[in-house]
Protein backbone atom coordinates (compact mmCIF):
# COMPACT_ATOMS: atom_id res chain seq x y z
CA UNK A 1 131.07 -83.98 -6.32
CA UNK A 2 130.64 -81.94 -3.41
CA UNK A 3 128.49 -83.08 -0.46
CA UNK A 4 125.49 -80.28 -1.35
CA UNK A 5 125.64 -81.72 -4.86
CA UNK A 6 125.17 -85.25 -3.65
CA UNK A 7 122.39 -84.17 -1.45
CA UNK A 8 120.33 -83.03 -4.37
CA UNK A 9 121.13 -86.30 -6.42
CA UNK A 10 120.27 -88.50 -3.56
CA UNK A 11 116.86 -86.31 -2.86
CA UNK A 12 115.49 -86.31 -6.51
CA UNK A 13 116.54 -90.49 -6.54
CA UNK A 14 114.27 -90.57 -3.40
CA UNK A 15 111.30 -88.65 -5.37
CA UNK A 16 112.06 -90.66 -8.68
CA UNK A 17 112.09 -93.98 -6.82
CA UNK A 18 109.78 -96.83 -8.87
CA UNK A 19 109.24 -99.27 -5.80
CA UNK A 20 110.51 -99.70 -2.26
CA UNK A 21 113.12 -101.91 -3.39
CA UNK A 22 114.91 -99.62 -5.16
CA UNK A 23 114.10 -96.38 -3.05
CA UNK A 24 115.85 -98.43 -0.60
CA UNK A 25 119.12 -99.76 -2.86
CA UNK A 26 119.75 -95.92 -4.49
CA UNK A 27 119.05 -94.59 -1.49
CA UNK A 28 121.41 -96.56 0.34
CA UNK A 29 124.13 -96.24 -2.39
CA UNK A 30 124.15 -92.72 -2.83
CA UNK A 31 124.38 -92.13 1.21
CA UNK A 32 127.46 -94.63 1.58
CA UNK A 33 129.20 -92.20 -0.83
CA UNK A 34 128.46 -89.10 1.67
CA UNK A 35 128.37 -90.72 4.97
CA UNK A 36 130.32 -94.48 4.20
CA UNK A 37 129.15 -96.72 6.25
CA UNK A 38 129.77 -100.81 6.73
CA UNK A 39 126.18 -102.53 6.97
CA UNK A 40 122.83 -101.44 6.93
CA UNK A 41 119.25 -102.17 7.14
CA UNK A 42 116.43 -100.20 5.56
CA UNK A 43 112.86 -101.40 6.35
CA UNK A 44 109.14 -100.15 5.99
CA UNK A 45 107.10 -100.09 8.65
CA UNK A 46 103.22 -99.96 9.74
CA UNK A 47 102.59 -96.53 10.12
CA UNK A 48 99.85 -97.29 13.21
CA UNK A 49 102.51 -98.80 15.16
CA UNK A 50 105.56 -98.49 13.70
CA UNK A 51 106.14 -102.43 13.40
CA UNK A 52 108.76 -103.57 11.25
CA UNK A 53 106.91 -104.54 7.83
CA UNK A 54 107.49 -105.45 4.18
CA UNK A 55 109.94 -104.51 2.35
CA UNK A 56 113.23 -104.99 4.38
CA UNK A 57 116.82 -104.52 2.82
CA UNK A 58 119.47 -105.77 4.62
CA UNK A 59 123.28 -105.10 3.54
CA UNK A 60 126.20 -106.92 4.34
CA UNK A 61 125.15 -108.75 7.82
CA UNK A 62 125.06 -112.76 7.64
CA UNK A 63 122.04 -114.23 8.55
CA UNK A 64 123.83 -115.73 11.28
CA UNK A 65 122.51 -113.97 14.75
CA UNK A 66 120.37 -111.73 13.01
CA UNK A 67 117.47 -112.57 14.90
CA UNK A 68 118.94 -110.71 18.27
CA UNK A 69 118.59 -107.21 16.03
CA UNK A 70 115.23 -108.09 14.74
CA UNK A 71 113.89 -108.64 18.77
CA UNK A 72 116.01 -106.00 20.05
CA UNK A 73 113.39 -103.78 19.76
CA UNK A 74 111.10 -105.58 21.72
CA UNK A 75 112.44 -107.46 24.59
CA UNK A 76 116.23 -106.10 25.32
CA UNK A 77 117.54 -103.13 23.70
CA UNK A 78 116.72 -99.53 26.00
CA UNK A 79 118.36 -97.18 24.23
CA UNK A 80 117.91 -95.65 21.08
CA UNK A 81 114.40 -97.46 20.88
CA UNK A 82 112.83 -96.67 17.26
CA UNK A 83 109.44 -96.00 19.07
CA UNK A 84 111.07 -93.51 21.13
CA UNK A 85 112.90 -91.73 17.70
CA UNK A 86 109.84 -91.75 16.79
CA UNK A 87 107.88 -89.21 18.51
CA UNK A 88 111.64 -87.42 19.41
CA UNK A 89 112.49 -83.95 17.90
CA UNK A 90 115.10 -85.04 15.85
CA UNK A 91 114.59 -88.64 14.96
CA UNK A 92 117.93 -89.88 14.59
CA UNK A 93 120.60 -90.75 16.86
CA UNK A 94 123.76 -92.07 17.08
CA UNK A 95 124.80 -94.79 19.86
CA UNK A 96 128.23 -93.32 20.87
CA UNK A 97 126.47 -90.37 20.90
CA UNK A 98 123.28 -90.93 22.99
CA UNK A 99 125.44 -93.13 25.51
CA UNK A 100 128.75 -90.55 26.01
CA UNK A 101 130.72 -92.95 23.83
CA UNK A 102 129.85 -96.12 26.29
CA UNK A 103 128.35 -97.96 23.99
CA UNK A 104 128.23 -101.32 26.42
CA UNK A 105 125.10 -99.75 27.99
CA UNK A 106 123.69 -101.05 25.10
CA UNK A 107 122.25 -104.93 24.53
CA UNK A 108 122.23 -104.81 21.08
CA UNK A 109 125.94 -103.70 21.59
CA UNK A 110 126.96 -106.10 23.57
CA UNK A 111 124.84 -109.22 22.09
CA UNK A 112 124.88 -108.23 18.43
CA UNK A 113 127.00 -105.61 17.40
CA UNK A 114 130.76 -105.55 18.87
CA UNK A 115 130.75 -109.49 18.39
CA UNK A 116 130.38 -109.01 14.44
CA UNK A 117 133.02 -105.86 14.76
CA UNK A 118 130.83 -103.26 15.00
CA UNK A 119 131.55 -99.86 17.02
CA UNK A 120 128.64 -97.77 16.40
CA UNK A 121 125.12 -97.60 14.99
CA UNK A 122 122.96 -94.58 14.02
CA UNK A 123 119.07 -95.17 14.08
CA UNK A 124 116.75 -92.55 11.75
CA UNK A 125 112.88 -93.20 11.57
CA UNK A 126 111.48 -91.94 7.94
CA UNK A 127 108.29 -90.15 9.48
CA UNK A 128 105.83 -87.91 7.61
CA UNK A 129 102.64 -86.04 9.68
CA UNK A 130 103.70 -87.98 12.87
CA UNK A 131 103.19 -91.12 10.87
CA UNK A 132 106.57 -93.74 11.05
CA UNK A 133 106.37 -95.20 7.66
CA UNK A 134 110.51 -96.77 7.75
CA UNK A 135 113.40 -96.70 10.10
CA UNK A 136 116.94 -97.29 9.51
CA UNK A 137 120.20 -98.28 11.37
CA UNK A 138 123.33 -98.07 9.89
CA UNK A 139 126.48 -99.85 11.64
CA UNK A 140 130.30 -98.80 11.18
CA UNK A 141 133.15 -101.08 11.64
CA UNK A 142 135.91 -101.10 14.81
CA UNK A 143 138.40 -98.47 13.71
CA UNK A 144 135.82 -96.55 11.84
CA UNK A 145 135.14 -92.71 13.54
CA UNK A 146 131.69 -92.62 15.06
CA UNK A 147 128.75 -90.70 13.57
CA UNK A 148 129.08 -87.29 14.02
CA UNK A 149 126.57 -84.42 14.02
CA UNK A 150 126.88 -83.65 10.56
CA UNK A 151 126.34 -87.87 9.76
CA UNK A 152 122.83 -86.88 11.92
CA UNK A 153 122.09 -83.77 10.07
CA UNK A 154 122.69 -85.57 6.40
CA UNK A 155 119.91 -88.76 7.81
CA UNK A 156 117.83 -86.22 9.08
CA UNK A 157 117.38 -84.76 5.80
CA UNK A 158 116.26 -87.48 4.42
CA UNK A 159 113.79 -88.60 6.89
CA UNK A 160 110.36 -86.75 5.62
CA UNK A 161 111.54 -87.57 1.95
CA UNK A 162 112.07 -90.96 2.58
CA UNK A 163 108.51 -91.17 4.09
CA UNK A 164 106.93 -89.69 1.97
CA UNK A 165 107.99 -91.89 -0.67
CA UNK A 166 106.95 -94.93 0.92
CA UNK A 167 103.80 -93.42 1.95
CA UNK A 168 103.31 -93.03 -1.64
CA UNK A 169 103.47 -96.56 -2.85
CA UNK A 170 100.38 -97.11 -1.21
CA UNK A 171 98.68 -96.06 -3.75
CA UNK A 172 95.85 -98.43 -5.27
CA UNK A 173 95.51 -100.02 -8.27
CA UNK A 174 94.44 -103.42 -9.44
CA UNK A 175 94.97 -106.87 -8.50
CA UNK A 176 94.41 -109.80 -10.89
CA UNK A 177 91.01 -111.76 -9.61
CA UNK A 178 93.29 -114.71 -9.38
CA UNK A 179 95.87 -112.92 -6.11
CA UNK A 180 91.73 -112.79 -4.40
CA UNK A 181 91.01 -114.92 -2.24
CA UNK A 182 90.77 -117.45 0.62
CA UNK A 183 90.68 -118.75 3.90
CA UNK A 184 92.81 -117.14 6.45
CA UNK A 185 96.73 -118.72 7.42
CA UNK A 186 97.37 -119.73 10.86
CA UNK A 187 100.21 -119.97 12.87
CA UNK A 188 100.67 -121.11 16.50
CA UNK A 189 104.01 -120.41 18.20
CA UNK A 190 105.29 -121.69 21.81
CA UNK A 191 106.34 -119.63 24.63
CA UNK A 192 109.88 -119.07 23.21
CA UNK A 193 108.68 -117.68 20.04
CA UNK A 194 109.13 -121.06 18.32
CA UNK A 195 106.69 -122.16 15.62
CA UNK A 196 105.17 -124.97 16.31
CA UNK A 197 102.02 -125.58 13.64
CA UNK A 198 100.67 -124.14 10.96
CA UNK A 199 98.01 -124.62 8.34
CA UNK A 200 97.73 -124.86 4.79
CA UNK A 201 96.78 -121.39 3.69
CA UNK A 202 99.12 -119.99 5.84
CA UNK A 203 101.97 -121.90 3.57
CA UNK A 204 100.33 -120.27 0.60
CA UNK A 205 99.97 -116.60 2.34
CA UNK A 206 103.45 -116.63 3.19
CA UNK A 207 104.59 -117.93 -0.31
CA UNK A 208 103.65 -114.60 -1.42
CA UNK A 209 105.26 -112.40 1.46
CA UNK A 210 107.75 -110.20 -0.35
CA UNK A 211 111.75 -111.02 -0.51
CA UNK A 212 113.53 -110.56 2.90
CA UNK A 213 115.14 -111.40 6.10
CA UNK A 214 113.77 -114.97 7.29
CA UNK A 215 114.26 -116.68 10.24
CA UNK A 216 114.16 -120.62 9.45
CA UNK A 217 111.61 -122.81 11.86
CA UNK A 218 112.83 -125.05 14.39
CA UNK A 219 110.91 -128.34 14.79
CA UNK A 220 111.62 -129.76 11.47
CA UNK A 221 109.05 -127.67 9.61
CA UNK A 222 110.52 -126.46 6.42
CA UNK A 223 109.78 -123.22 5.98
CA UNK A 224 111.74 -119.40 6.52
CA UNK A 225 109.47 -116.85 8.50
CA UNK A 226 109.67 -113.21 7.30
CA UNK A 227 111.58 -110.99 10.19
CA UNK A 228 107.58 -108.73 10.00
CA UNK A 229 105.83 -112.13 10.90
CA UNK A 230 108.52 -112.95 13.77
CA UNK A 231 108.21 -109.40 15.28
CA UNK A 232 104.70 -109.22 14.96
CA UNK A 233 104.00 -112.50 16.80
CA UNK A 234 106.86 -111.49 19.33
CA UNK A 235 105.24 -107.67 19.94
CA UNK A 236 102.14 -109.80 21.43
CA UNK A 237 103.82 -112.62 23.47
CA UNK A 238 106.25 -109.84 25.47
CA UNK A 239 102.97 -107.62 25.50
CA UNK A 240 100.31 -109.87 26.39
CA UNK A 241 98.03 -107.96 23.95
CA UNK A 242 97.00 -107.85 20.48
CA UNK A 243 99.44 -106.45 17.60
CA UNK A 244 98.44 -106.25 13.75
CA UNK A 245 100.29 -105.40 10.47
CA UNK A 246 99.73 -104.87 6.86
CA UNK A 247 101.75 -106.50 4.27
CA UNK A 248 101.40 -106.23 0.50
CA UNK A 249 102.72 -109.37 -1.40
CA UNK A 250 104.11 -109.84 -4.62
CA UNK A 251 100.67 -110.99 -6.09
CA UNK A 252 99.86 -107.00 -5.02
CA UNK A 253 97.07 -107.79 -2.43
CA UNK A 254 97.14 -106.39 0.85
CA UNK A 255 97.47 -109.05 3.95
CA UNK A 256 96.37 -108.02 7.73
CA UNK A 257 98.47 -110.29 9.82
CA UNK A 258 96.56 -110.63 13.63
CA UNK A 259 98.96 -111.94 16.31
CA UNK A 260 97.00 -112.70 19.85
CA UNK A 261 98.10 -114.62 23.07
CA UNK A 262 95.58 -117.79 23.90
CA UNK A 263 95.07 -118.20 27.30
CA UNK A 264 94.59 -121.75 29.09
CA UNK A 265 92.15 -122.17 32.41
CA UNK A 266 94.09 -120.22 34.61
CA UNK A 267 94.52 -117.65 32.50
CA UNK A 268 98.40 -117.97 31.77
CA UNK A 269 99.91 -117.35 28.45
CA UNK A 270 101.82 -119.35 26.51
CA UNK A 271 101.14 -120.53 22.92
CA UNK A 272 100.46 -117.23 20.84
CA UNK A 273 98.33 -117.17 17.52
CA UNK A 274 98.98 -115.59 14.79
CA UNK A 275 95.61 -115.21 11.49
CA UNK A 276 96.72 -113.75 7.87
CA UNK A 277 93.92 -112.99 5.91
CA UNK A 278 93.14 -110.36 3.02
CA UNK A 279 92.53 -106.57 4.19
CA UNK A 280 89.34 -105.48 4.53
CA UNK A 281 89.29 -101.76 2.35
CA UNK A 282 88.43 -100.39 5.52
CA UNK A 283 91.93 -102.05 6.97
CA UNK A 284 94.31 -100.31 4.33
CA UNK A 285 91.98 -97.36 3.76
CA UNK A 286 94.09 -94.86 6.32
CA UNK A 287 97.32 -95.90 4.32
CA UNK A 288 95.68 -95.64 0.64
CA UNK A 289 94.15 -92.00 1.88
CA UNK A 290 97.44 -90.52 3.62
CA UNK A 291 99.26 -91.83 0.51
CA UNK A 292 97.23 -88.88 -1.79
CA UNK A 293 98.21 -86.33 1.00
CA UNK A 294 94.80 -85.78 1.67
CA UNK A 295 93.99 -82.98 4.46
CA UNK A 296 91.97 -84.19 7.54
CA UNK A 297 89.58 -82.44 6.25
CA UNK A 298 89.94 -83.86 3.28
CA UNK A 299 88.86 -87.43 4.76
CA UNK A 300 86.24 -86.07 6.85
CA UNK A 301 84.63 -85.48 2.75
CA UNK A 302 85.91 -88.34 1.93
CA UNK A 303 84.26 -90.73 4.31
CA UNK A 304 81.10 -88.95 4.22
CA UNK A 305 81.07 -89.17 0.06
CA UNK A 306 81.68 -93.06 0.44
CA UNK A 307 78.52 -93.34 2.28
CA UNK A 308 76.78 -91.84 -0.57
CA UNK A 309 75.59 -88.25 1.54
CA UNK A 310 75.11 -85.26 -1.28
CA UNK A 311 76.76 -81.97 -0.92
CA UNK A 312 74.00 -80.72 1.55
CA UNK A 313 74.25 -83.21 4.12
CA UNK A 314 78.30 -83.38 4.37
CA UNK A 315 77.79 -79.10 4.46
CA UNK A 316 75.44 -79.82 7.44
CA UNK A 317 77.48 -82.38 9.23
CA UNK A 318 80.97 -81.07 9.21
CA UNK A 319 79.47 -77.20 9.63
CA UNK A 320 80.96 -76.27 6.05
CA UNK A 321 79.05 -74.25 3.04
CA UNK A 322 78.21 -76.43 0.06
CA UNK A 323 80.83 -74.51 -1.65
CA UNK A 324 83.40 -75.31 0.74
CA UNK A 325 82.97 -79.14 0.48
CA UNK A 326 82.60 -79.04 -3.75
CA UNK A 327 85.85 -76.35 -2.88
CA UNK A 328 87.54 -79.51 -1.33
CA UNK A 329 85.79 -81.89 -3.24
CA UNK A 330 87.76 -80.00 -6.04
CA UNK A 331 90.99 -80.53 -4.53
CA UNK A 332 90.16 -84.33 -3.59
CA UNK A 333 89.18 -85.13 -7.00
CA UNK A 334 92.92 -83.00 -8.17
CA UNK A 335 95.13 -85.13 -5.49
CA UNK A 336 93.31 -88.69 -6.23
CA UNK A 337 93.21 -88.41 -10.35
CA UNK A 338 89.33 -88.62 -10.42
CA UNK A 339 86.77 -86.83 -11.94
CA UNK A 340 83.45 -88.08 -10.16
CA UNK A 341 82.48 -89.41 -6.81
CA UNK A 342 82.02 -92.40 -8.23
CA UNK A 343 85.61 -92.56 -9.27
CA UNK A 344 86.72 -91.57 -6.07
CA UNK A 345 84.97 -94.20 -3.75
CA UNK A 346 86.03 -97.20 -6.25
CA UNK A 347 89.89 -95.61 -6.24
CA UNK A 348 89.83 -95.08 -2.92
CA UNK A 349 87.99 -98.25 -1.34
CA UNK A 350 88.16 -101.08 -3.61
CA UNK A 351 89.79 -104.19 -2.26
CA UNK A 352 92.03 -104.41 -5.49
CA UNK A 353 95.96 -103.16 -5.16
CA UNK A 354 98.60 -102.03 -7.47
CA UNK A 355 101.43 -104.73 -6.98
CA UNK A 356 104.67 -103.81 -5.94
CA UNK A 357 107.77 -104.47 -8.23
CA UNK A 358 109.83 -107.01 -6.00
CA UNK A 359 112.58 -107.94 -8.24
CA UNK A 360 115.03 -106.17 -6.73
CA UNK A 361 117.80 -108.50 -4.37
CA UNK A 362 116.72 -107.83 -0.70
CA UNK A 363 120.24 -108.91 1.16
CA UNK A 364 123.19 -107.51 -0.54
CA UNK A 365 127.15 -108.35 0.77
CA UNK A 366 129.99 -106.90 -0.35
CA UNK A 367 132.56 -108.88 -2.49
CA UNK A 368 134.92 -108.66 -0.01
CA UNK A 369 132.72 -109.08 2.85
C-alpha cells in the first residue's frame, strides 16, 4: 500500500469514526503503519482552553512516572508547549527539530523521556476554526531516526480532520433521567497537588469519569484521579486563578469541573478546591453549537430564536431582512436535523446528552513491551 493510499484509508477511518475511543485506536493504528512510532498518547481537550479532557488513550507507557508528562505542560516543560502549537502556523513539531537536535533543553526530555529510552517526541494539536479540540505526542525509541518533515507533513494532515471529528461527538442526544442529578463533588488538594479530602458525591461523580490515565491518591484514600481532574486542579494552583473543564461520563451527562485556590487571612494560597457538578445547557452550549458547524452568524439566530424573538425582531437586531434570517434559519434547521424552532431550541439547549460509547481499552502495551 503506498503512503497516498494509506492517507485516504486513515482519513475516511477518521470521518467514519463511532466514538472517541475508537477515532483514537484506528487512528493511531493506521498512522504507526505510515509513520511507526514507539508510544503515544491521544487526548481530547476543552476547546476554551485547550485543557487536557476526557477521553485520553495512552499506548505503551507504564503508569510508572507518568505524572511528570501529564504536568509538563504546566509547571516545567518550555518548549514545544501545546498552547503555543496551538495558535502556531503549523501546529506540529518535532523536539529534535525545534531544539537543533539538543533535545536536553527540554524537561520533559530530561525528566521523562530519555530515562524510559526515548529520543524524540512530535507534538500535533487537532484544531478546527482556531478551536483546540485534541493534541497528540508521539515518542520514538533510542536508535529510532527522528521525525522528519515529511513525519510533520503526514500529522499535519490530519489535524483539522481529527478535530473535526471530535468536535462532532458533541452532538446532543438523551440521557436516561436516572444519569440527572445531584449535589456537586468536592475535592480539596494541598499545596503539592496532593488530595487531601473529598466528599461523597464527588466519589460518585468520578465513578462515572470515562476510562483513562489515573493518578492514585496519597494519604491512604483509595481512589485513582483522572489525569483531566489532576491538570485541571494543577492549571489553578501554578496560576493562582480559576480553570474549568467539561467532561462527559459514561452515564452521557455533561460534568463542569471548577478548580479555584482558597486563600487564608493573609491572603496566601495553599489548599486548592476543586466543585464537579452537572453543566448548565448554557455551559456545553458553545461545544453542542460548533459541533453542527454552525456559522457565527448562524448562532447570532440561534441565540436570538432561543429567547423566543420572531423573524422581525432578530431582522431588526442583527440588521438582516426577514428573508435573510428564515434564509439562515433554513440552513440552521438543514445542519441541526430540525424542522421547527421548537425543535431546534430543545436539540440545541436541553440539559440531556447522547452518551459516549466507552468500551473501548484506554491504555494499550505492546506484547513485547
Amino acid at each position: 500500500m503506498t503512503t497516498t493510499t494509506a492517507l485516504d484509508a486513515l482519513l475516511a477511518g477518521i470521518a467514519t469514526a463511532p466514538d472517541a475511543h475508537a477515532l483514537f485506536a484506528d487512528a493511531s493504528a493506521r498512522l504507526r503503519r505510515i509513520a511507526p512510532f514507539d508510544a503515544a498518547v491521544w487526548v481530547a481537550t476543552d476547546p476554551v482552553n485547550g485543557l487536557t479532557t476526557a477521553p485520553v488513550r495512552v499506548e505503551n507507557l507504564h503508569e510508572g512516572g507518568c505524572g511528570i508528562y501529564w504536568e509538563s505542560e504546566l509547571f516545567a516543560e518550555h518548549v514545544n508547549l501545546f498552547r503555543d502549537l496551538a495558535v502556531a502556523k503549523v501546529p506540529v513539531a518535532g523536539l529534535r527539530a525545534v531544539t537543533g537536535d539538543r533535545p536536553t533543553l527540554s524537561p520533559l526530555y530530561r525528566s521523562f523521556m530519555r530515562p524510559r529510552g526515548f529520543d524524540d517526541e512530535l507534538r500535533a494539536v487537532f484544531r478546527v476554526d482556531g478551536q483546540p479540540w485534541g493534541q497528540l505526542s508521539l515518542f520514538r525509541e533510542r536508535g529510532r531516526p527522528p521525525f522528519r518533515a515529511e513525519d510533520i507533513a503526514l500529522v499535519q494532515a490530519l489535524c483539522t480532520p481529527m478535530a473535526q471529528r471530535l468536535r462532532a461527538f458533541a452532538l446532543p442526544g438523551r440521557t436516561p433521567p436516572s444519569a440527572l442529578a445531584a449535589a456537586p463533588g468536592l475535592l480539596l488538594f494541598g499545596a503539592g497537588g496532593e488530595l487531601l479530602s473529598l466528599n461523597d458525591e464527588a466519589r460518585e461523580l468520578l465513578a462515572e469519569m470515562p476510562p483513562g490515565p489515573a493518578t492514585q491518591t496519597p494519604l491512604g484514600i483509595d481512589l485513582p484521579l483522572p489525569v483531566w481532574i489532576l491538570s485541571t486542579a494543577g492549571r489553578a494552583r501554578l496560576t493562582g486563578a480559576a480553570s474549568r473543564i467539561r467532561v462527559r461520563t459514561t452515564a452521557g451527562r455533561w460534568l463542569v469541573c471548577h478548580a479555584t485556590c482558597l486563600r487564608d487571612a493573609e491572603g496566601s494560597t495553599g489548599t486548592t478546591a476543586l466543585v464537579i457538578e452537572q453543566a448548565k445547557p448554557a455551559e456545553v452550549a458553545e461545544l453542542i453549537v460548533a459541533a453542527y458547524e454552525l456559522t457565527p452568524r448562524e448562532l447570532e439566530v440561534t441565540e436570538h430564536v432561543a429567547r423566543g424573538l420572531p423573524t422581525a425582531d432578530i431582522a431588526a437586531r442583527l440588521f438582516l431582512s426577514p428573508h435573510t434570517v428564515r434564509d439562515h434559519l433554513k440552513s440552521i434547521f438543514d445542519k441541526v436535523g430540525v424542522t421547527s424552532r421548537g425543535e431546534l431550541v430543545a436539540k440545541l439547549f436541553t440539559e440531556h446528552r447522547e452518551p459516549l460509547n466507552a468500551a473501548a481499552t484506554v491504555r494499550v502495551l505492546d506484547p513485547a513491551s
